[in-house]
N, C-alpha and C. Protein backbone atom coordinates (compact mmCIF):
# COMPACT_ATOMS: atom_id res chain seq x y z
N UNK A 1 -44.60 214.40 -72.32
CA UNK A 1 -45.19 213.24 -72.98
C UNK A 1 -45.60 213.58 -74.42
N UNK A 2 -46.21 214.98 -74.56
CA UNK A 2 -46.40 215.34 -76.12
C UNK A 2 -45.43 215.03 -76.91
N UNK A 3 -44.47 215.51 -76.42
CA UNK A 3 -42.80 215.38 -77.23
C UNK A 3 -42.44 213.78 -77.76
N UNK A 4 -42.71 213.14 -76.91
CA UNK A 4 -43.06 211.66 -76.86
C UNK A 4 -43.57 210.76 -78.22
N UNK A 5 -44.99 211.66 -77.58
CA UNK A 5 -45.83 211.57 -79.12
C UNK A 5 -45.80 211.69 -80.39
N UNK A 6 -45.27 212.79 -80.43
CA UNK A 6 -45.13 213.75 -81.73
C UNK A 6 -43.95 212.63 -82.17
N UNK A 7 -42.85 212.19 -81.86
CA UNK A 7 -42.05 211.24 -82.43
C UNK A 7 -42.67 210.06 -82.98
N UNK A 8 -43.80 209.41 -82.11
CA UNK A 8 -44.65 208.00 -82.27
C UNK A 8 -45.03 208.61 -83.55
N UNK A 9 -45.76 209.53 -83.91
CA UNK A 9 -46.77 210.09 -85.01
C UNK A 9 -44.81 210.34 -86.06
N UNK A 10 -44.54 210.64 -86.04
CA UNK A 10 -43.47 210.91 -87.24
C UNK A 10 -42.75 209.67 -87.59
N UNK A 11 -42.92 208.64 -86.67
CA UNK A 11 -42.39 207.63 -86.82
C UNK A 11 -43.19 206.85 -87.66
N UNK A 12 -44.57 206.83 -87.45
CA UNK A 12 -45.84 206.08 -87.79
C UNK A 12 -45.68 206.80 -89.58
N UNK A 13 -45.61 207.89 -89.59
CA UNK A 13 -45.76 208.56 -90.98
C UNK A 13 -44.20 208.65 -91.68
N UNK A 14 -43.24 207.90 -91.56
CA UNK A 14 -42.03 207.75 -92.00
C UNK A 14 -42.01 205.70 -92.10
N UNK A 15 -43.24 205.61 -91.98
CA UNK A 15 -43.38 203.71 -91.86
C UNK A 15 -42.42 203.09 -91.17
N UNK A 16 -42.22 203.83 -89.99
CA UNK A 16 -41.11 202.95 -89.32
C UNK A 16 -42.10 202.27 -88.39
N UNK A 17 -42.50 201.50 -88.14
CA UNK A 17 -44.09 200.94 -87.55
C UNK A 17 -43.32 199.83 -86.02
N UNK A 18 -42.73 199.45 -86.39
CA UNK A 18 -41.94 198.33 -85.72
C UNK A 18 -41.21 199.41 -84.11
N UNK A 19 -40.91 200.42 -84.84
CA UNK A 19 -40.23 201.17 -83.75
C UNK A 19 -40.98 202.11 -82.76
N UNK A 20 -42.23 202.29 -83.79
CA UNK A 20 -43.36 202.99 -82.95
C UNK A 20 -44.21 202.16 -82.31
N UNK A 21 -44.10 201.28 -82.50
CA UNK A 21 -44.80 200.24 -81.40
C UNK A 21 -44.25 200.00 -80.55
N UNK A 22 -42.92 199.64 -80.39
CA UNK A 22 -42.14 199.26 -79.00
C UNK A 22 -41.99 200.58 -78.32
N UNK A 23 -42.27 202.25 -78.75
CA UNK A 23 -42.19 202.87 -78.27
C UNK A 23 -43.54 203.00 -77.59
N UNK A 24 -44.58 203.01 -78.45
CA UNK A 24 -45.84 202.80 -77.43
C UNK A 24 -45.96 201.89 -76.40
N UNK A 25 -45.48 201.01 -76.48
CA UNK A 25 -45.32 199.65 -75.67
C UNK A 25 -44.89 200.12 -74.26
N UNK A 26 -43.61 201.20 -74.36
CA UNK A 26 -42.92 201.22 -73.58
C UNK A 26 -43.85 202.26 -72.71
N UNK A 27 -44.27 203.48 -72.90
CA UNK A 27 -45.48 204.05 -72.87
C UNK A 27 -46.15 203.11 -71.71
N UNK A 28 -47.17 202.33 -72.60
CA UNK A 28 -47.95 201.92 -71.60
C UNK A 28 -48.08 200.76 -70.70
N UNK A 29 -46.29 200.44 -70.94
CA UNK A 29 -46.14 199.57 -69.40
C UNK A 29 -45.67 200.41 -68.31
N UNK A 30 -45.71 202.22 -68.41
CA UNK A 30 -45.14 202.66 -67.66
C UNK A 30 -46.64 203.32 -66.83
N UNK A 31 -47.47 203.31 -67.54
CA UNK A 31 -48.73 204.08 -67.28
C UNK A 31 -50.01 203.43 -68.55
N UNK A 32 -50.86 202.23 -68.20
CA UNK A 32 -51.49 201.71 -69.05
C UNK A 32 -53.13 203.22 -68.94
N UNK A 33 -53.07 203.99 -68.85
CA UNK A 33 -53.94 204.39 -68.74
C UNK A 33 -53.91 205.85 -69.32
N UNK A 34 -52.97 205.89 -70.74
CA UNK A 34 -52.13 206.37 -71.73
C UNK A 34 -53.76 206.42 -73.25
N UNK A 35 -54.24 207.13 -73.27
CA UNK A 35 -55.80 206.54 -74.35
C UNK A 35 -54.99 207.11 -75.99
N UNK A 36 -53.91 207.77 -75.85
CA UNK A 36 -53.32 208.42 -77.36
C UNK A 36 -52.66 207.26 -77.38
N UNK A 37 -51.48 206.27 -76.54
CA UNK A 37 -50.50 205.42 -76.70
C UNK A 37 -51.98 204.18 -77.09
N UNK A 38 -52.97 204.09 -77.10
CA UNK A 38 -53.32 203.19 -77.53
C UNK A 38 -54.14 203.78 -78.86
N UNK A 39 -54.46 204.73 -79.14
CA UNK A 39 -54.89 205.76 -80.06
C UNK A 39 -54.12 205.09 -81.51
N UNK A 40 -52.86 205.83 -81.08
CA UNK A 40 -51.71 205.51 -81.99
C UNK A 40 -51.43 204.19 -82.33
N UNK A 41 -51.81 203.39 -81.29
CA UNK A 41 -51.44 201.51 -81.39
C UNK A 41 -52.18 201.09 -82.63
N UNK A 42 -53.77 201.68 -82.42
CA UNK A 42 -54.61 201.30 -83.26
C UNK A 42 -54.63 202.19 -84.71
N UNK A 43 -53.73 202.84 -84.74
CA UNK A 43 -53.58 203.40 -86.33
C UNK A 43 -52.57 202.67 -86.65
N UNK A 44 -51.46 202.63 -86.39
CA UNK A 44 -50.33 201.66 -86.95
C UNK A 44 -51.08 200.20 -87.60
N UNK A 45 -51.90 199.48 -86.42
CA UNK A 45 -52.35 198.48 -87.20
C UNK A 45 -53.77 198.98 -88.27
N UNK A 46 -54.28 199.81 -87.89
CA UNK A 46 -55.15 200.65 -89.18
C UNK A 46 -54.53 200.22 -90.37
N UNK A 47 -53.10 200.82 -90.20
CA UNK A 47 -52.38 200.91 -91.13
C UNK A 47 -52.00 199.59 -92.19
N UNK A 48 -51.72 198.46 -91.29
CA UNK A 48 -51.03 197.67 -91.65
C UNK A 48 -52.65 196.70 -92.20
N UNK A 49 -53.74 197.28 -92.03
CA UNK A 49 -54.86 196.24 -92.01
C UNK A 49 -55.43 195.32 -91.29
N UNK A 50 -54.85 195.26 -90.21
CA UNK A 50 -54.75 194.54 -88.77
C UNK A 50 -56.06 195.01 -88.27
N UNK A 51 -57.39 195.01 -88.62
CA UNK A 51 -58.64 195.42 -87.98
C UNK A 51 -59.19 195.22 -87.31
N UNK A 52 -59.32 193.83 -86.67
CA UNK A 52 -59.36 193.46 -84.83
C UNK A 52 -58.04 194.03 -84.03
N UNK A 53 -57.01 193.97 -84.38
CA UNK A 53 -56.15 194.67 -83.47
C UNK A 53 -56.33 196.37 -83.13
N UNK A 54 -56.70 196.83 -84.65
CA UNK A 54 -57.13 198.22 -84.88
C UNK A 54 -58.02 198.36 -83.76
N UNK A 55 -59.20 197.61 -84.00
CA UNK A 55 -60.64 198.13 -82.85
C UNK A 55 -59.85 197.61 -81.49
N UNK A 56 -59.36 197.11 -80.80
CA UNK A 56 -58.99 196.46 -80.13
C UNK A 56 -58.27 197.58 -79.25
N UNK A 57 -57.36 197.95 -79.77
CA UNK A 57 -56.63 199.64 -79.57
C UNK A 57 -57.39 200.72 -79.29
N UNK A 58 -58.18 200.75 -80.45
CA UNK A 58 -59.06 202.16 -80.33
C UNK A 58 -60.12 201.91 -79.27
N UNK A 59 -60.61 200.13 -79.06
CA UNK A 59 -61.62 200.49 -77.75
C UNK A 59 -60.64 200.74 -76.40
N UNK A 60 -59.63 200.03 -76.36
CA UNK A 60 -58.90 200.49 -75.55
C UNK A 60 -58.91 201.85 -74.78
N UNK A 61 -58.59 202.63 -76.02
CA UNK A 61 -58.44 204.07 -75.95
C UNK A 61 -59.67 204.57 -75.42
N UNK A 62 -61.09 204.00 -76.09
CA UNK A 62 -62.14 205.00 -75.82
C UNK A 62 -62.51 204.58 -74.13
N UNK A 63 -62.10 203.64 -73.79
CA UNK A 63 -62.19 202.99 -72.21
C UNK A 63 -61.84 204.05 -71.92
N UNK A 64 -60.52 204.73 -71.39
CA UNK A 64 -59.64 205.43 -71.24
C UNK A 64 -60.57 206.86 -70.97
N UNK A 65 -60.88 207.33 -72.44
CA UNK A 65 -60.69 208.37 -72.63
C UNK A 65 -62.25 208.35 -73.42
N UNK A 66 -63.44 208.46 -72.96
CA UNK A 66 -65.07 208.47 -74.19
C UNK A 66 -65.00 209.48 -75.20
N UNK A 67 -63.76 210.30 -74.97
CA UNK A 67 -64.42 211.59 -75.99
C UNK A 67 -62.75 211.40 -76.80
N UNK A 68 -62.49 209.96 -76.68
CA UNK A 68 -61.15 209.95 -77.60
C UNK A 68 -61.06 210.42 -79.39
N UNK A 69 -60.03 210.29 -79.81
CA UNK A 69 -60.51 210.60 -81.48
C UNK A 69 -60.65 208.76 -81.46
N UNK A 70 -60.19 208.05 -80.79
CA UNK A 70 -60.28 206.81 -81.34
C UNK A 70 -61.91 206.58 -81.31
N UNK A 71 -62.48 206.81 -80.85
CA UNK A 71 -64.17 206.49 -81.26
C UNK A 71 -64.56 206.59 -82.70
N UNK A 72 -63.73 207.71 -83.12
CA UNK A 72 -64.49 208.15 -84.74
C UNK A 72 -63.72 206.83 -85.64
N UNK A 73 -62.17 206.61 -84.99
CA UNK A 73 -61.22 205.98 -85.72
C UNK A 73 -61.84 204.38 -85.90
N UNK A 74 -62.54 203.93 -84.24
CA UNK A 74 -62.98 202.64 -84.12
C UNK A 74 -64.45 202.05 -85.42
N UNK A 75 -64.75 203.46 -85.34
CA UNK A 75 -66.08 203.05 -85.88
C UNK A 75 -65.96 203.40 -87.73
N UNK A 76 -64.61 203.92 -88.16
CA UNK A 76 -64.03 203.77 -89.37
C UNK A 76 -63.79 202.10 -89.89
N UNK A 77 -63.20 201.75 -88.79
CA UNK A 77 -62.64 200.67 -89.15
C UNK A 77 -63.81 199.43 -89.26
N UNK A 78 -64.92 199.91 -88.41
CA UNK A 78 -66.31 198.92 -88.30
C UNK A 78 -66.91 199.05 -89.84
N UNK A 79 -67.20 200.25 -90.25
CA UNK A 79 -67.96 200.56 -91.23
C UNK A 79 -66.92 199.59 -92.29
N UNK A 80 -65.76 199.51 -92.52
CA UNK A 80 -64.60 199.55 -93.30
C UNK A 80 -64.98 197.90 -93.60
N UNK A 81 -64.98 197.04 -92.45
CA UNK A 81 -65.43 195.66 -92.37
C UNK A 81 -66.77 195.10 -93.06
N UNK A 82 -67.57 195.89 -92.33
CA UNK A 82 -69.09 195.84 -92.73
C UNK A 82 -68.83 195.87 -94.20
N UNK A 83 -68.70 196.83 -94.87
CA UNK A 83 -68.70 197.70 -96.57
C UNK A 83 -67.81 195.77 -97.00
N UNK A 84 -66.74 195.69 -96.98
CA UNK A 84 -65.95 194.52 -97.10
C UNK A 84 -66.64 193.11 -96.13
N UNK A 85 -67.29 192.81 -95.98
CA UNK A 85 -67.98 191.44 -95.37
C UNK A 85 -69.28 191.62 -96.69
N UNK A 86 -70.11 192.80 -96.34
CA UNK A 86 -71.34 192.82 -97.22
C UNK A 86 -70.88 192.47 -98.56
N UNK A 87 -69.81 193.25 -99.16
CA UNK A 87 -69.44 192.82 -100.49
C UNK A 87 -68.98 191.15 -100.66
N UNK A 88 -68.37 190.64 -100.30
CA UNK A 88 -68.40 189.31 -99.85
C UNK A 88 -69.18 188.05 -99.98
N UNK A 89 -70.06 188.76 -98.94
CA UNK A 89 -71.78 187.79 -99.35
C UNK A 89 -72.35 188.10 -100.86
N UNK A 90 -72.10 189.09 -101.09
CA UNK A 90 -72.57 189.34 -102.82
C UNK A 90 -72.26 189.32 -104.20
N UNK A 91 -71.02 188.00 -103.88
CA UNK A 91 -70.54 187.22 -104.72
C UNK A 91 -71.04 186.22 -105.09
């Protein structure tokens, strides 16, 4: 399954995003209880700016898995909102 991975992650960092998703996809209709295949879900949309889908993934993941990296990743993307909502109101 590492081997797996390591493609999702080279795929993700070569912006092929479209292909690493249907590969995660495929992932976790085979075994939804996969916390990196949703790890990875939620960086792609990290990526793309997709930040409810982002947290959405990464809580996924931390369900899964409490001591995931997606916890640090989920709560990037919170702060990321917050910093961008607060600025917002202070227009």
């Amino acid at each position: 399954m590492e081997a797996r991975y390591n493609n999702i992650r080279t795929l993700i960092s070569e912006e092929k995003l479209e292909q690493a998703i249907k590969e995660i996809d495929e992932i976790i209709a085979q075994d939804a209880n996969q916390d990196t295949a949703f790890y990875l879900k939620g960086n792609i949309f990290r990526k793309q700016q997709d930040w409810q889908n982002a947290i959405n993934n990464y809580s996924l993941a931390i369900e899964i898995n409490p001591s995931s990296p997606a916890k640090d990743a989920r709560d990037m993307c919170i702060e990321i909102l917050n910093f961008y909502n607060t600025d917002m109101y202070n227009h």
